[in-house]
PDB file of N, CA and C in Angstrom:
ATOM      1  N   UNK A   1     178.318 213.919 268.529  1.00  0.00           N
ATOM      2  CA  UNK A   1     179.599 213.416 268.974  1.00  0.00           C
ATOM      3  C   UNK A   1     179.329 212.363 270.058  1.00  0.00           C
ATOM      4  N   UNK A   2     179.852 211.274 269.942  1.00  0.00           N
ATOM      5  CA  UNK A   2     179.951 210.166 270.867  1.00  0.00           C
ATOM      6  C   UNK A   2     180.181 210.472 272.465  1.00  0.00           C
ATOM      7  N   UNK A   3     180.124 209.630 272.894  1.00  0.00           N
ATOM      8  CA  UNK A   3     180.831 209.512 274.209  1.00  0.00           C
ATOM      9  C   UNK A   3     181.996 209.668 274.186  1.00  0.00           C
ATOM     10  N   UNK A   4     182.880 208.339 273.699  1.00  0.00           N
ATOM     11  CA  UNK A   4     184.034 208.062 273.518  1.00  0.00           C
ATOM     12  C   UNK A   4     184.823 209.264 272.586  1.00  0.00           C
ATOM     13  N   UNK A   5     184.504 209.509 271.663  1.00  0.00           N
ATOM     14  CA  UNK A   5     184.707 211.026 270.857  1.00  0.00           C
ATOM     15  C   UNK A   5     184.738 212.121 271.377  1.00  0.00           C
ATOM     16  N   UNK A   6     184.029 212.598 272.764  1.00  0.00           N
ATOM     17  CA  UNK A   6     184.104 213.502 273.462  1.00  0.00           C
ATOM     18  C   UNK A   6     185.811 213.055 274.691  1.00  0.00           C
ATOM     19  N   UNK A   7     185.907 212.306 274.736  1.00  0.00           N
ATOM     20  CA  UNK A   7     186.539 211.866 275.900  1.00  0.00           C
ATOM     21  C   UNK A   7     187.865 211.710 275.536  1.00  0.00           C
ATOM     22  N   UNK A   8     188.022 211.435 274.427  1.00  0.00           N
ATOM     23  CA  UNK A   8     189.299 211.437 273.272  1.00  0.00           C
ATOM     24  C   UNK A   8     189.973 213.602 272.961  1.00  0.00           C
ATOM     25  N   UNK A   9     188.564 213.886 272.956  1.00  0.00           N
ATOM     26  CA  UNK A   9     189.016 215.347 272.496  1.00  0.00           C
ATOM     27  C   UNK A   9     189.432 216.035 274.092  1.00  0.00           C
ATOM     28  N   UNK A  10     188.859 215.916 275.051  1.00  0.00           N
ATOM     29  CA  UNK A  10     189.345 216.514 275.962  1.00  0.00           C
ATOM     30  C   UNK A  10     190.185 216.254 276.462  1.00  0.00           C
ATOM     31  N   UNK A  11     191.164 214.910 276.391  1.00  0.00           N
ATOM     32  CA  UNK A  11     192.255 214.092 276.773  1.00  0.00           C
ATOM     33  C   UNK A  11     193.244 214.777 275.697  1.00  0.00           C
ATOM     34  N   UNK A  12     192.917 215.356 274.261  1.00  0.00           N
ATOM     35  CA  UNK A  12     193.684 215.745 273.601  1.00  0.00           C
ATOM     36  C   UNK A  12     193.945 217.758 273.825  1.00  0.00           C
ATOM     37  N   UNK A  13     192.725 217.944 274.179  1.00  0.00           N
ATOM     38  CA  UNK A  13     192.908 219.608 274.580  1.00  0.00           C
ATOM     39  C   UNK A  13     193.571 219.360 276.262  1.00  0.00           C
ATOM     40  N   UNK A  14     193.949 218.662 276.893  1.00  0.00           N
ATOM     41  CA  UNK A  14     194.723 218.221 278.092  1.00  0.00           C
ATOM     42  C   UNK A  14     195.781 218.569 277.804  1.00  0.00           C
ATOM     43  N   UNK A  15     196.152 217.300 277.150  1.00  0.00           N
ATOM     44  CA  UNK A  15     197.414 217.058 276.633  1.00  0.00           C
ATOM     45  C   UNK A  15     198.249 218.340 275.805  1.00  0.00           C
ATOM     46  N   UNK A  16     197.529 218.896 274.896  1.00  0.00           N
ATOM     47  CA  UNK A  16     198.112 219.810 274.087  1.00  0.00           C
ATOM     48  C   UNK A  16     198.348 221.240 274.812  1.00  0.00           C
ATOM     49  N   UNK A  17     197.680 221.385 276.395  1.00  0.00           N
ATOM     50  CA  UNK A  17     197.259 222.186 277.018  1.00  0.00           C
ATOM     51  C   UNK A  17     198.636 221.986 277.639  1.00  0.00           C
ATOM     52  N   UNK A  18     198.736 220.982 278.802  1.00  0.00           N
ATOM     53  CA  UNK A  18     199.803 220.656 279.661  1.00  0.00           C
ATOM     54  C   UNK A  18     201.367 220.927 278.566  1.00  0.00           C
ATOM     55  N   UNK A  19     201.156 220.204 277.497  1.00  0.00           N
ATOM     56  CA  UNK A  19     202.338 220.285 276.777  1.00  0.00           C
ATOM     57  C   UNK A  19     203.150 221.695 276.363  1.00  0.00           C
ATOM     58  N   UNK A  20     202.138 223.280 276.104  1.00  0.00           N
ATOM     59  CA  UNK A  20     202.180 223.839 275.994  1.00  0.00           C
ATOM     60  C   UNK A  20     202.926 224.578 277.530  1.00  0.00           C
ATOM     61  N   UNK A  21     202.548 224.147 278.245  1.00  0.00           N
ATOM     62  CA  UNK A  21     202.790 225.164 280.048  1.00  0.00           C
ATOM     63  C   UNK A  21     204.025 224.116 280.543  1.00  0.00           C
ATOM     64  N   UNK A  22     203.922 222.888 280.001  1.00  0.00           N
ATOM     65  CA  UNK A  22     205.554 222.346 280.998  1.00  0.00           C
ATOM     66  C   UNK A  22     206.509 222.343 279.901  1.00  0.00           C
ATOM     67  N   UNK A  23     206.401 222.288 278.529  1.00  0.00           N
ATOM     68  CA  UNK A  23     207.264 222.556 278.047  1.00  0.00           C
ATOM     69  C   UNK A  23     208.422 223.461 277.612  1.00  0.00           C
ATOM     70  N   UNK A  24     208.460 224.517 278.392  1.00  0.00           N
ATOM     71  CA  UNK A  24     209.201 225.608 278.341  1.00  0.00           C
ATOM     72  C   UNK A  24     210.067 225.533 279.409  1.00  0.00           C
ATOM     73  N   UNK A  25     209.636 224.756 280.832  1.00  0.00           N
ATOM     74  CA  UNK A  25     210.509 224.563 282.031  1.00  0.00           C
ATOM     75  C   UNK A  25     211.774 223.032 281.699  1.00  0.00           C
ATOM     76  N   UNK A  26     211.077 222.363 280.524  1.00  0.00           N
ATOM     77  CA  UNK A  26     211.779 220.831 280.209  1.00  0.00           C
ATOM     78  C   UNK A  26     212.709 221.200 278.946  1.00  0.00           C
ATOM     79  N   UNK A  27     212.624 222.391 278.487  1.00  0.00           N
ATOM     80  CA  UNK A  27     213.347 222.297 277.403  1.00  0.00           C
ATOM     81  C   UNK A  27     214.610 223.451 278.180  1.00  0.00           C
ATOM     82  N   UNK A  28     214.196 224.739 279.189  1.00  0.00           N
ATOM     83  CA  UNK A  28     214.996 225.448 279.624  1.00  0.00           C
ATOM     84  C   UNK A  28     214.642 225.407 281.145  1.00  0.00           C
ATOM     85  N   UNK A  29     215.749 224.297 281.748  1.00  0.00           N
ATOM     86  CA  UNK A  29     215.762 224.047 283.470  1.00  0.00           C
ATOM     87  C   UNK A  29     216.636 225.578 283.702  1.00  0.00           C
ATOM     88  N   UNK A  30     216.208 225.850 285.198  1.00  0.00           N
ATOM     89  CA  UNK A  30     216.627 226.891 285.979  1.00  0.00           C
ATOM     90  C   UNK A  30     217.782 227.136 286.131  1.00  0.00           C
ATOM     91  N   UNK A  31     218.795 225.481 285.963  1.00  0.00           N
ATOM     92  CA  UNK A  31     219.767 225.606 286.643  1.00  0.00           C
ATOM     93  C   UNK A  31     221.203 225.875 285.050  1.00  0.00           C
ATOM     94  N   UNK A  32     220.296 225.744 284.016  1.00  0.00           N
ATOM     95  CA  UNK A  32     221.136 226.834 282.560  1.00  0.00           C
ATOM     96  C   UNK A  32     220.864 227.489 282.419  1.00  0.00           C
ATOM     97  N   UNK A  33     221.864 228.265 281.375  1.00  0.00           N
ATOM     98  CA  UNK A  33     221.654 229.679 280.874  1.00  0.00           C
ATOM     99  C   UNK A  33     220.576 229.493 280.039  1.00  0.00           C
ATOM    100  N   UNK A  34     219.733 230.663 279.863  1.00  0.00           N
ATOM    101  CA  UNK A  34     218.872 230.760 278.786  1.00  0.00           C
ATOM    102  C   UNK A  34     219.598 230.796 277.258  1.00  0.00           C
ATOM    103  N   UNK A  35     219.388 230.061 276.380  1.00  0.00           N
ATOM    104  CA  UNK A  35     220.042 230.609 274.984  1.00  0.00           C
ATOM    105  C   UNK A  35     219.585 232.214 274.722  1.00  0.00           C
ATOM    106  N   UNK A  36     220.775 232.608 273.892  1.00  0.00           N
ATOM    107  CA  UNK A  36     220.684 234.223 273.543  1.00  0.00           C
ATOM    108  C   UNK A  36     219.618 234.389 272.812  1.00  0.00           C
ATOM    109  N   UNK A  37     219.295 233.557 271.580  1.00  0.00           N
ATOM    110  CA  UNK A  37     217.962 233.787 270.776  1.00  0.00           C
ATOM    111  C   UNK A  37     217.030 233.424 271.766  1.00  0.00           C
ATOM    112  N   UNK A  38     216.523 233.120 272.576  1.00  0.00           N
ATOM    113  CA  UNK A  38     215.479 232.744 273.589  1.00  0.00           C
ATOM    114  C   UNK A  38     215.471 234.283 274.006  1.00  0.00           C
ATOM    115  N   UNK A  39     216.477 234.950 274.996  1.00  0.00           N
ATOM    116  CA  UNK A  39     216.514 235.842 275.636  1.00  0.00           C
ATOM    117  C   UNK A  39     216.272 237.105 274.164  1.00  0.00           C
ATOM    118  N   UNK A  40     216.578 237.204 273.374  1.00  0.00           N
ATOM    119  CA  UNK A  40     216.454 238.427 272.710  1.00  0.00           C
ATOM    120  C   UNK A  40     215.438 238.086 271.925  1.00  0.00           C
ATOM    121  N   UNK A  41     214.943 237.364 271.586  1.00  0.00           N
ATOM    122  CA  UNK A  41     213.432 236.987 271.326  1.00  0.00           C
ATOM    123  C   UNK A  41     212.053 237.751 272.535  1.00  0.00           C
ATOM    124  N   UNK A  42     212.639 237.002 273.683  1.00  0.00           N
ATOM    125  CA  UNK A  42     211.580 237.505 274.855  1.00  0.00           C
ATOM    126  C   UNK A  42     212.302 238.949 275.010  1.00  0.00           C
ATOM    127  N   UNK A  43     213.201 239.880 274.638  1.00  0.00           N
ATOM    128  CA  UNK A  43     213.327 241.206 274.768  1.00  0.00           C
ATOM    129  C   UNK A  43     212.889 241.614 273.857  1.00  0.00           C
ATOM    130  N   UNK A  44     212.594 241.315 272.337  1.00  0.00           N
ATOM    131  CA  UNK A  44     212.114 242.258 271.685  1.00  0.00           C
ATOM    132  C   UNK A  44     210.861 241.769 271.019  1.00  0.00           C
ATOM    133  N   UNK A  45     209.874 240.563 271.352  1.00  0.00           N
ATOM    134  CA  UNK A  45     208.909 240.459 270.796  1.00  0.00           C
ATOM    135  C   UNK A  45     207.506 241.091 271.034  1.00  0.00           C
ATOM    136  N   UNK A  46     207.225 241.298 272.447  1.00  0.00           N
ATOM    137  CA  UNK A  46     206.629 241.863 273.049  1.00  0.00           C
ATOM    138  C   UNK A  46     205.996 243.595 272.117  1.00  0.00           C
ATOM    139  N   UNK A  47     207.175 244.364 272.084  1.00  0.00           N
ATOM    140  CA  UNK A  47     207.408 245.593 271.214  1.00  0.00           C
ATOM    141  C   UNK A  47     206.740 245.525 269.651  1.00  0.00           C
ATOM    142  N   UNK A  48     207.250 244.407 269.303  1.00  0.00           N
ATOM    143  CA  UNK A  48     207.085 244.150 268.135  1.00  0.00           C
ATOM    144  C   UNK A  48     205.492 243.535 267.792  1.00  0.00           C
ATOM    145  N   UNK A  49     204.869 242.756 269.043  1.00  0.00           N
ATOM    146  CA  UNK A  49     203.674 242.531 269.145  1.00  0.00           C
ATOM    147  C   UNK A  49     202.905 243.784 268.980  1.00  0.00           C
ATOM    148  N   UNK A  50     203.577 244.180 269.699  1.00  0.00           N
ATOM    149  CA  UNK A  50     202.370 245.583 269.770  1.00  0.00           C
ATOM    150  C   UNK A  50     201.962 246.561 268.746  1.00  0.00           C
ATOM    151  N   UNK A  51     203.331 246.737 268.105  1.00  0.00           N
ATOM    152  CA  UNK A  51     203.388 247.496 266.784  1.00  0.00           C
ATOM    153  C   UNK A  51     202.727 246.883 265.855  1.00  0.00           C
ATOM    154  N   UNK A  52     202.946 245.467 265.722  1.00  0.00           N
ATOM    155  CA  UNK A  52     201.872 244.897 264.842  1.00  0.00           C
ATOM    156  C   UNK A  52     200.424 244.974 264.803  1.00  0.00           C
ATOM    157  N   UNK A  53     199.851 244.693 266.084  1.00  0.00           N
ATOM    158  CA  UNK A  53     198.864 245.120 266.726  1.00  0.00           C
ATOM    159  C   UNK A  53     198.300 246.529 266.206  1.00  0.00           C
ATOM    160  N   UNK A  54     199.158 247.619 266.268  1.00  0.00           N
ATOM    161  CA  UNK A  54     198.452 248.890 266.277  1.00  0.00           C
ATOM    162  C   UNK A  54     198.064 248.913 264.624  1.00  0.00           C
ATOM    163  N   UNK A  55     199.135 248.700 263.920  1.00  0.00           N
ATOM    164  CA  UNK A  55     199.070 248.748 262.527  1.00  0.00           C
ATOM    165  C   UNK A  55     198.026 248.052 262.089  1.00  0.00           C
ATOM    166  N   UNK A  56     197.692 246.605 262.596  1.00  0.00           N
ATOM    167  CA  UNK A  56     196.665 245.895 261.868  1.00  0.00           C
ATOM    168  C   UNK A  56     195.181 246.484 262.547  1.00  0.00           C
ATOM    169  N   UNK A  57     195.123 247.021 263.529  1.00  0.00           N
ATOM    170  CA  UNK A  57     194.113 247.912 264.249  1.00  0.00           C
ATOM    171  C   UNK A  57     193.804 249.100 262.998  1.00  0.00           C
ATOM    172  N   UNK A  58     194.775 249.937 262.884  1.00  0.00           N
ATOM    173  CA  UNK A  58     194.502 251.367 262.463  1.00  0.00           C
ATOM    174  C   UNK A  58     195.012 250.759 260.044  1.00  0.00           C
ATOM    175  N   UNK A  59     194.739 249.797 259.745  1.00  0.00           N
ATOM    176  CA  UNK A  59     195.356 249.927 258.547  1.00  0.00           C
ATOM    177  C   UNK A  59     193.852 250.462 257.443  1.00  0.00           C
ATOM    178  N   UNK A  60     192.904 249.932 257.728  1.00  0.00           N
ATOM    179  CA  UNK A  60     191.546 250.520 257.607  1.00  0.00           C
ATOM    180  C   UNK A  60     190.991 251.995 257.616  1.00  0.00           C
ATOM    181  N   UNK A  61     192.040 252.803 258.249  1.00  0.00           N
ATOM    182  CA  UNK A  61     191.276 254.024 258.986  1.00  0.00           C
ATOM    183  C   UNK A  61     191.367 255.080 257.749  1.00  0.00           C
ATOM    184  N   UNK A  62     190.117 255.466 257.280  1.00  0.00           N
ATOM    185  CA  UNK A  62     190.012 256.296 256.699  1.00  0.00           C
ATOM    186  C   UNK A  62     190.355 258.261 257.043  1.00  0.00           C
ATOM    187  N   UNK A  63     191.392 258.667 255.933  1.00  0.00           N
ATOM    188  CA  UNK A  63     191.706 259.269 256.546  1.00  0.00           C
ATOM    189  C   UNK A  63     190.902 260.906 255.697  1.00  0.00           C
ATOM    190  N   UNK A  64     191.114 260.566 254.676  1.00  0.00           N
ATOM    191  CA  UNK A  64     189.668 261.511 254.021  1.00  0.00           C
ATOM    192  C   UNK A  64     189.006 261.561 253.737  1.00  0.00           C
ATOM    193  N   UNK A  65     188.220 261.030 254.895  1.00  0.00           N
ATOM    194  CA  UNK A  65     186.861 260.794 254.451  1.00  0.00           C
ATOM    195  C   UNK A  65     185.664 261.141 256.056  1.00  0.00           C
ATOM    196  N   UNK A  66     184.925 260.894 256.391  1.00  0.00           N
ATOM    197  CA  UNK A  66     183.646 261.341 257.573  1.00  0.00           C
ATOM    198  C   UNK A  66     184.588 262.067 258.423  1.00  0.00           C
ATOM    199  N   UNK A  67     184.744 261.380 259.373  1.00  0.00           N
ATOM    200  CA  UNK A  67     185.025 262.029 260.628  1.00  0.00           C
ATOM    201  C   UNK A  67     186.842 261.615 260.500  1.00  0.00           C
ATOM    202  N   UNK A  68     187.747 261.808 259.771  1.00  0.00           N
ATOM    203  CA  UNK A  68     188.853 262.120 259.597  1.00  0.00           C
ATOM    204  C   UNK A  68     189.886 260.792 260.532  1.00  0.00           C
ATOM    205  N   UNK A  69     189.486 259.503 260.901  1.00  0.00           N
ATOM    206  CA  UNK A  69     190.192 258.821 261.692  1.00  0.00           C
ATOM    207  C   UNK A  69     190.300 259.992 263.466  1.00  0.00           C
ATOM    208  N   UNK A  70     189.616 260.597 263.738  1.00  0.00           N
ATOM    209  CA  UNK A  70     189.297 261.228 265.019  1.00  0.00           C
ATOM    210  C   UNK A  70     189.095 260.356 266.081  1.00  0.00           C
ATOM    211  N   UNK A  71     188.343 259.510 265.824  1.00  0.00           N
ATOM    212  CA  UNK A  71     188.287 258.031 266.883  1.00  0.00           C
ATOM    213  C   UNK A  71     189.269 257.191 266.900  1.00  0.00           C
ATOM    214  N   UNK A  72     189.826 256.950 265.721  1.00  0.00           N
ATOM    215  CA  UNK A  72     191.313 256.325 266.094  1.00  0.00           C
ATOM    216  C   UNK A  72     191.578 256.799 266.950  1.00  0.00           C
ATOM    217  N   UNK A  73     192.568 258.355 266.772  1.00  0.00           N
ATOM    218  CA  UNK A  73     193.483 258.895 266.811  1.00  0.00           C
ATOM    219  C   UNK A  73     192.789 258.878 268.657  1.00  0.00           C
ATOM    220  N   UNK A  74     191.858 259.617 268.957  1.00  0.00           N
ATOM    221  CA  UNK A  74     191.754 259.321 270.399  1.00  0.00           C
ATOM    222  C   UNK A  74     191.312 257.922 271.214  1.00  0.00           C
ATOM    223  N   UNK A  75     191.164 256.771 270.202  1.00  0.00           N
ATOM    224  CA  UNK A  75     191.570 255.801 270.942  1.00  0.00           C
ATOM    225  C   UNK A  75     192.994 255.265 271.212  1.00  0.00           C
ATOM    226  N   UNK A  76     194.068 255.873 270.162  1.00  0.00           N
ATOM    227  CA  UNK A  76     195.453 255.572 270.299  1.00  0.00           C
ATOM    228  C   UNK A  76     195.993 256.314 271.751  1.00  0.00           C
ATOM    229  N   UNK A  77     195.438 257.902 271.708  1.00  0.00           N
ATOM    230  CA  UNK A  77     195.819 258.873 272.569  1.00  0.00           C
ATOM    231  C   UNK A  77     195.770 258.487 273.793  1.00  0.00           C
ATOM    232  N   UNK A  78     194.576 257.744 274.272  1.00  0.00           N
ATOM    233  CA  UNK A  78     194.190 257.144 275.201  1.00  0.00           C
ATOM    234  C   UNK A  78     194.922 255.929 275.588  1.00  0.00           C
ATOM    235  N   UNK A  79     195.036 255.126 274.643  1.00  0.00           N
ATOM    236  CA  UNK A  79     195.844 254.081 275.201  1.00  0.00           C
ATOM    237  C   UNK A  79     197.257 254.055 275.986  1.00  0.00           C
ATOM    238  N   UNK A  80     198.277 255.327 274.999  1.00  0.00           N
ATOM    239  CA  UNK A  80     199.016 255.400 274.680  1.00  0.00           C
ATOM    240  C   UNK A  80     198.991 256.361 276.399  1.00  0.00           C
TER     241      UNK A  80
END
């Protein structure tokens, strides 16, 4: 990779970087309401992250077979 090719990509991971962190304050200023899909989005995605999360974690887990999903189950226990 070039000079100039390097200098182009980090100006673009900048850019796509900054765009990502100020764009949420330029599209929703302090001084409006949040839209309702904004707000019930950030109330229930979080939840929904997680559940996804566990499922795509545990969809593998063998359940008759060696050691019975036992390590799951006490890594869930644990988390949980």
């Amino acid at each position: 990779m070039t000079f100039t090719e390097q200098i182009i990509t980090i100006a673009a991971v900048v850019a796509g970087t900054m765009l990502t962190r100020f764009l949420p304050f330029i599209l929703f200023p302090a001084n409006k309401k949040t839209p309702p899909l904004v707000a019930f989005l950030g109330k229930m995605l979080p939840a929904a992250v997680m559940g996804m999360l566990v499922v795509y974690s545990l969809k593998d887990t063998q359940i008759l077979s060696g050691s019975h999903g036992l390590p799951e189950a006490i890594a869930v226990a644990l988390t949980v």
